[in-house]
Structure formats: C-alpha cells, structure tokens
PDB file of N, CA and C in Angstrom:
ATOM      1  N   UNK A   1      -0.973   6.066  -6.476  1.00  0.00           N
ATOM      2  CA  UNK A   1      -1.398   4.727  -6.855  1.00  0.00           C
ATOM      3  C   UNK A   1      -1.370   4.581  -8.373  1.00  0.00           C
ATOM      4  N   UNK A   2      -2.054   5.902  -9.094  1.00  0.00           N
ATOM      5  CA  UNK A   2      -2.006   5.875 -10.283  1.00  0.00           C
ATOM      6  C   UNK A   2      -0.542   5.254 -11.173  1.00  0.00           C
ATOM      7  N   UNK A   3       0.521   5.891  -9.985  1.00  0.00           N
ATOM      8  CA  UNK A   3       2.189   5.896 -10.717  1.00  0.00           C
ATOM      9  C   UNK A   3       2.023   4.541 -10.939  1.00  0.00           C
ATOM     10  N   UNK A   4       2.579   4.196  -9.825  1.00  0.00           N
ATOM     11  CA  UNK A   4       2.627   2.600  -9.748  1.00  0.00           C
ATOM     12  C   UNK A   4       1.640   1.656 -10.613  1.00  0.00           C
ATOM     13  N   UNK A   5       0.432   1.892 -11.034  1.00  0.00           N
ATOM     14  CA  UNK A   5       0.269   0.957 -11.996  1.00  0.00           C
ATOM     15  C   UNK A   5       1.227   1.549 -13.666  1.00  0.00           C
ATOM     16  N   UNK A   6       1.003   2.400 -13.726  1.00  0.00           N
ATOM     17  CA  UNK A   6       1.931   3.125 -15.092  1.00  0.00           C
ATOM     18  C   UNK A   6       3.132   2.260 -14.935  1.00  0.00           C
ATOM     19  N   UNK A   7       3.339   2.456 -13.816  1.00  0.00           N
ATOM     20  CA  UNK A   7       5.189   2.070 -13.945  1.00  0.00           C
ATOM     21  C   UNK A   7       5.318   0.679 -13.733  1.00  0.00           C
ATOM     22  N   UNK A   8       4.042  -0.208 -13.684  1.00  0.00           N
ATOM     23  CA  UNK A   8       4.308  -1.707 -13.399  1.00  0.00           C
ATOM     24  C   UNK A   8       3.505  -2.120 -15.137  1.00  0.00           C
ATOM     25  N   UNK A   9       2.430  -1.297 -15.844  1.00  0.00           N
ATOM     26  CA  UNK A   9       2.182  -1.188 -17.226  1.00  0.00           C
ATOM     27  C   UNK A   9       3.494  -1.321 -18.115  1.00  0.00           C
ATOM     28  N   UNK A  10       4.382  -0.591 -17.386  1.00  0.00           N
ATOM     29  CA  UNK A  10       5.778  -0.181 -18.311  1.00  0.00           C
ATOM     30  C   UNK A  10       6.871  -1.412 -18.528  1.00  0.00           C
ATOM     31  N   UNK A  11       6.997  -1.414 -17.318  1.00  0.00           N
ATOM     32  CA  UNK A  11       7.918  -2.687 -16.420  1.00  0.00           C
ATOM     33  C   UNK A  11       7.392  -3.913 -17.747  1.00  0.00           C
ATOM     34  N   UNK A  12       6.028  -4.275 -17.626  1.00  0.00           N
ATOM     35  CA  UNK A  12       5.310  -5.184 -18.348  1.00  0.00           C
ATOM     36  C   UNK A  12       5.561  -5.619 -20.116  1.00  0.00           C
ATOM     37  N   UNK A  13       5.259  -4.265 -20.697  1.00  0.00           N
ATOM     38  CA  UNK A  13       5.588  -4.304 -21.926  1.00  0.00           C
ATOM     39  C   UNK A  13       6.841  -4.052 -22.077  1.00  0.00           C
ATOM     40  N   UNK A  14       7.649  -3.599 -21.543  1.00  0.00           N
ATOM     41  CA  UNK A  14       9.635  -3.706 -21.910  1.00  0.00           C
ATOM     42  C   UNK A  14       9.796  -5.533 -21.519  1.00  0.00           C
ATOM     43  N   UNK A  15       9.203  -5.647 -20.676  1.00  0.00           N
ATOM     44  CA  UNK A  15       9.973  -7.167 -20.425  1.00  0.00           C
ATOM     45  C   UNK A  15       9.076  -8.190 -21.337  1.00  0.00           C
ATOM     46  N   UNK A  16       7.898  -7.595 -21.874  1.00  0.00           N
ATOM     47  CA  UNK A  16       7.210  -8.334 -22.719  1.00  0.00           C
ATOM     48  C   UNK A  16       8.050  -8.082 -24.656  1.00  0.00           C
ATOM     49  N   UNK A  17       8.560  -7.155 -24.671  1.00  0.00           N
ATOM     50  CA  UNK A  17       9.011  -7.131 -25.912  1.00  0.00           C
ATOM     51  C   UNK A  17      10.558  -7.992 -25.758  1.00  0.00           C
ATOM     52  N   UNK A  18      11.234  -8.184 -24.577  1.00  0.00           N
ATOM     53  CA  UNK A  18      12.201  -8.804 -24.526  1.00  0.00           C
ATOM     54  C   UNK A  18      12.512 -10.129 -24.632  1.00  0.00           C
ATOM     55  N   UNK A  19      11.089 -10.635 -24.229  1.00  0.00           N
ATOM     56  CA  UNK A  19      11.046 -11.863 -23.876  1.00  0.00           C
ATOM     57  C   UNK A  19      10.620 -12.821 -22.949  1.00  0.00           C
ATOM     58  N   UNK A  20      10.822 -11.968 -21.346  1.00  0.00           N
ATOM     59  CA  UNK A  20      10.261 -12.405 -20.182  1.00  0.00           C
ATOM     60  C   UNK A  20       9.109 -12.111 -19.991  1.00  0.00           C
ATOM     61  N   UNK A  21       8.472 -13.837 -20.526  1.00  0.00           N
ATOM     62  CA  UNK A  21       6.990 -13.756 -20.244  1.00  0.00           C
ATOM     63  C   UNK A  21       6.557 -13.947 -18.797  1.00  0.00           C
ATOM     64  N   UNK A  22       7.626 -14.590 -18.525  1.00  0.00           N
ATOM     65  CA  UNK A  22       6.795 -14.641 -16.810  1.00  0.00           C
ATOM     66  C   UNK A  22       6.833 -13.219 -16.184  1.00  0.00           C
ATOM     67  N   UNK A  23       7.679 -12.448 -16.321  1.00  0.00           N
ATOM     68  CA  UNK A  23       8.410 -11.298 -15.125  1.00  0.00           C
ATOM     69  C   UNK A  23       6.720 -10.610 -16.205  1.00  0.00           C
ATOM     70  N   UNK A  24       6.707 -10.244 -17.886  1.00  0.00           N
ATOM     71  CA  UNK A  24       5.549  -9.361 -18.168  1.00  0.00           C
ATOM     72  C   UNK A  24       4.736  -9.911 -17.832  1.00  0.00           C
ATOM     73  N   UNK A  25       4.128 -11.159 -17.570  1.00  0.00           N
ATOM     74  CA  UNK A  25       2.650 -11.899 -17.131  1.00  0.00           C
ATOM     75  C   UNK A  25       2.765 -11.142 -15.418  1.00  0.00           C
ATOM     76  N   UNK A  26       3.501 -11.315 -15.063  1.00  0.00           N
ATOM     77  CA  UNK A  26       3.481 -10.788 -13.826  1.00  0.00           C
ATOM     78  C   UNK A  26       3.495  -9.466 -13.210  1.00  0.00           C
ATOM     79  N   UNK A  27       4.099  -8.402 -13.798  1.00  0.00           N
ATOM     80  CA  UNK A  27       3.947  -6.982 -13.881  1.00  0.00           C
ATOM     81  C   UNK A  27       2.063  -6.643 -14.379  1.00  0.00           C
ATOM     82  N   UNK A  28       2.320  -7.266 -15.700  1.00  0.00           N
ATOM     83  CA  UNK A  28       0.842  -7.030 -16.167  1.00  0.00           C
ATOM     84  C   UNK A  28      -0.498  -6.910 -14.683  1.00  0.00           C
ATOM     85  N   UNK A  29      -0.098  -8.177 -14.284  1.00  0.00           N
ATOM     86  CA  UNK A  29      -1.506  -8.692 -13.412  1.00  0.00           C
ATOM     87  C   UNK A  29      -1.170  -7.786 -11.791  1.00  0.00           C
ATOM     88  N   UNK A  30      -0.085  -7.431 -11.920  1.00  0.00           N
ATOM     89  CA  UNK A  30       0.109  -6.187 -10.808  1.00  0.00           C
ATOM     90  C   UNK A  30      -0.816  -5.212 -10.878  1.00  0.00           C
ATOM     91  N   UNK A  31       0.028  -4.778 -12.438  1.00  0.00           N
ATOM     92  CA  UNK A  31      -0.879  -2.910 -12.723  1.00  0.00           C
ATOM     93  C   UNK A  31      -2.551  -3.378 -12.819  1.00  0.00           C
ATOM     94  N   UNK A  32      -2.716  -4.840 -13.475  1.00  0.00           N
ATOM     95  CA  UNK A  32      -4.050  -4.421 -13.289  1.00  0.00           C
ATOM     96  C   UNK A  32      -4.673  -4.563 -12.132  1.00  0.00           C
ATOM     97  N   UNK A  33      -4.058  -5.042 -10.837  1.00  0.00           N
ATOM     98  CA  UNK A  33      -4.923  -5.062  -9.631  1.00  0.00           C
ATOM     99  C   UNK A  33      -4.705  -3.684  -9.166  1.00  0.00           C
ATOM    100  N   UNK A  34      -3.794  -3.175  -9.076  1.00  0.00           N
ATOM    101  CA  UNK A  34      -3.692  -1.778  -8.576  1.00  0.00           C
ATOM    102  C   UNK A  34      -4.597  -0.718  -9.398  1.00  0.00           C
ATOM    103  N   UNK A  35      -4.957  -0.687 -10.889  1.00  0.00           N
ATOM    104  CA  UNK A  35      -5.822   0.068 -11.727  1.00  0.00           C
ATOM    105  C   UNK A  35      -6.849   0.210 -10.985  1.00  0.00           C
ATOM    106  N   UNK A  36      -7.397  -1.641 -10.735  1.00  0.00           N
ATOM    107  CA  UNK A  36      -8.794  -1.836  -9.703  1.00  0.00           C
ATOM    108  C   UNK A  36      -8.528  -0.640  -8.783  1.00  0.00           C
ATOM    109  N   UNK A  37      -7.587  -1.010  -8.081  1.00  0.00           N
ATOM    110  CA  UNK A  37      -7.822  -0.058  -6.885  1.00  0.00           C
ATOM    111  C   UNK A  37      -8.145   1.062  -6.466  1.00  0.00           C
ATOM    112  N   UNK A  38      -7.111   1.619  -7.834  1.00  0.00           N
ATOM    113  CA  UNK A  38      -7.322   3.114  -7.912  1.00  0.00           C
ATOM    114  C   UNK A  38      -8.301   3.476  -8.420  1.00  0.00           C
ATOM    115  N   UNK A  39      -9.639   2.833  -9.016  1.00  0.00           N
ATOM    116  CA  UNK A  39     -10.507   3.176  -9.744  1.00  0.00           C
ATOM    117  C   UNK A  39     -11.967   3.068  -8.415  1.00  0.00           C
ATOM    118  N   UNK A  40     -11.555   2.051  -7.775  1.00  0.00           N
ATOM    119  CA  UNK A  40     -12.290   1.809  -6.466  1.00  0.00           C
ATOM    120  C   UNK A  40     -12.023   3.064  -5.791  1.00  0.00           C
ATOM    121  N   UNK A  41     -11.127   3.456  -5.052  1.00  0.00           N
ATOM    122  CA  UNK A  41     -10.707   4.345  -4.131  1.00  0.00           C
ATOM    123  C   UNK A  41     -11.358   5.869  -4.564  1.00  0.00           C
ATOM    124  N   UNK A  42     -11.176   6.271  -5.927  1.00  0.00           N
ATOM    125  CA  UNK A  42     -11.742   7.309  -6.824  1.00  0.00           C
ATOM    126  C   UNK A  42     -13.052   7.433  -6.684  1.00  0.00           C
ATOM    127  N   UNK A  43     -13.524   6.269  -7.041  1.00  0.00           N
ATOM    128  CA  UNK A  43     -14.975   6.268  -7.172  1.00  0.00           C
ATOM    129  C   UNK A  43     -15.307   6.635  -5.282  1.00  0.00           C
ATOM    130  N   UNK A  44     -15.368   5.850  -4.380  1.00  0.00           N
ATOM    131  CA  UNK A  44     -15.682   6.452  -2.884  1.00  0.00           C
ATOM    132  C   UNK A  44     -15.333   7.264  -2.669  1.00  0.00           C
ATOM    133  N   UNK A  45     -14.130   8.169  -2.949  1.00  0.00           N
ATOM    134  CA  UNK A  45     -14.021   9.241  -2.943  1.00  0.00           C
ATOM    135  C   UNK A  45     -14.801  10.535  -3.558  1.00  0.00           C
ATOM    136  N   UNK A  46     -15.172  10.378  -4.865  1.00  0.00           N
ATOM    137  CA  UNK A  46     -15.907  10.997  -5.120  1.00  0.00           C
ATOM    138  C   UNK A  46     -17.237  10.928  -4.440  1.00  0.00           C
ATOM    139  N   UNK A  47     -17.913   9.541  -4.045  1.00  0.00           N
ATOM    140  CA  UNK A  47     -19.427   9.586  -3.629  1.00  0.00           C
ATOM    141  C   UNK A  47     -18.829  10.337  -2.023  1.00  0.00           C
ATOM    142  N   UNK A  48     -17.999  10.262  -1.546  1.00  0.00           N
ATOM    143  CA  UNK A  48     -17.703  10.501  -0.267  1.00  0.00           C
ATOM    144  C   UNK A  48     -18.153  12.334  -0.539  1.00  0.00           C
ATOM    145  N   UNK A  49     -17.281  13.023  -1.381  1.00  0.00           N
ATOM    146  CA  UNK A  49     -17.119  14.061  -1.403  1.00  0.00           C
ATOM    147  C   UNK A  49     -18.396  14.412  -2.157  1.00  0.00           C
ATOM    148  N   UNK A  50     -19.472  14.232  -3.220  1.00  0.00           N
ATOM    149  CA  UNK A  50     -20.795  14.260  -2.854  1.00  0.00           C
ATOM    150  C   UNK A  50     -21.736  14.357  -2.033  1.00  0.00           C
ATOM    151  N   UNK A  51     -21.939  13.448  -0.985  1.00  0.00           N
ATOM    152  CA  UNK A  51     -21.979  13.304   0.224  1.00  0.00           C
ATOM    153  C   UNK A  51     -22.409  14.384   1.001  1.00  0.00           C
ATOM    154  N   UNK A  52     -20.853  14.763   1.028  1.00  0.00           N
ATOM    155  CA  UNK A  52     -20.524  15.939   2.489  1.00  0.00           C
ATOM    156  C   UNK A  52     -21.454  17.230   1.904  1.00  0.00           C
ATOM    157  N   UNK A  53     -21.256  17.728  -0.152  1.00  0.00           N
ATOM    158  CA  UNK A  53     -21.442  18.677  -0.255  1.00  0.00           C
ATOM    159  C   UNK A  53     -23.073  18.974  -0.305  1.00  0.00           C
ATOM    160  N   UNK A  54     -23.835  17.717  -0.059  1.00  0.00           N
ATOM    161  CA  UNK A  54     -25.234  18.003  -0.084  1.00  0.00           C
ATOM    162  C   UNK A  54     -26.081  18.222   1.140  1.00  0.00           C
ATOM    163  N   UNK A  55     -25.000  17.896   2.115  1.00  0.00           N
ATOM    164  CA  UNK A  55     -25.568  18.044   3.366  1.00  0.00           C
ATOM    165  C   UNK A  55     -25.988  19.466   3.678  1.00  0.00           C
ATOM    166  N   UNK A  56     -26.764  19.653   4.274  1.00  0.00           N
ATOM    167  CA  UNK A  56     -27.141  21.075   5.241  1.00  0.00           C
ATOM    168  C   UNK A  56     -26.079  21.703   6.606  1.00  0.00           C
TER     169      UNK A  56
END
C-alpha cells in the first residue's frame, strides 16, 4: 500500500512540474487517500497485535 502512494506522490510531482495540473491535482489526492489508509490499517494492526500479546 505504502508503494502505491510513493508511486502516485511521484506520478504527482513529475506531472506537476510539467504542467498537468489536473492529472497532479489528481495523483496528489490519490496518494493522499491511500497514505490514510495505510496509516489506518498500521495503526489496527498494531493495536491488533498488542492485543493478542497481552492475553494469557
């Protein structure tokens, strides 16, 4: 998940130094929903894996 926002970050600023503001406005608001995600998914994961290790 991580890739894919990097590589839609990337996508973003090459087409933002070129010119295409729509295609970088649009890459941009990709990587950052996917960042969300991956930062969501991380985080339950970790409380998940907390969790398990306190149990008896």
């Amino acid at each position: 998940m991580l890739h894919w926002t990097i590589t839609f970050l990337i996508l973003a600023l090459i087409a933002g130094l070129l010119g295409f503001t729509g295609l970088a406005g649009a890459a941009a608001s990709i990587a950052q929903v996917l960042f969300v995600v991956f930062l969501v998914l991380l985080v339950v994961s970790f409380l998940s894996k907390g969790l398990k290790g306190k149990t008896h």
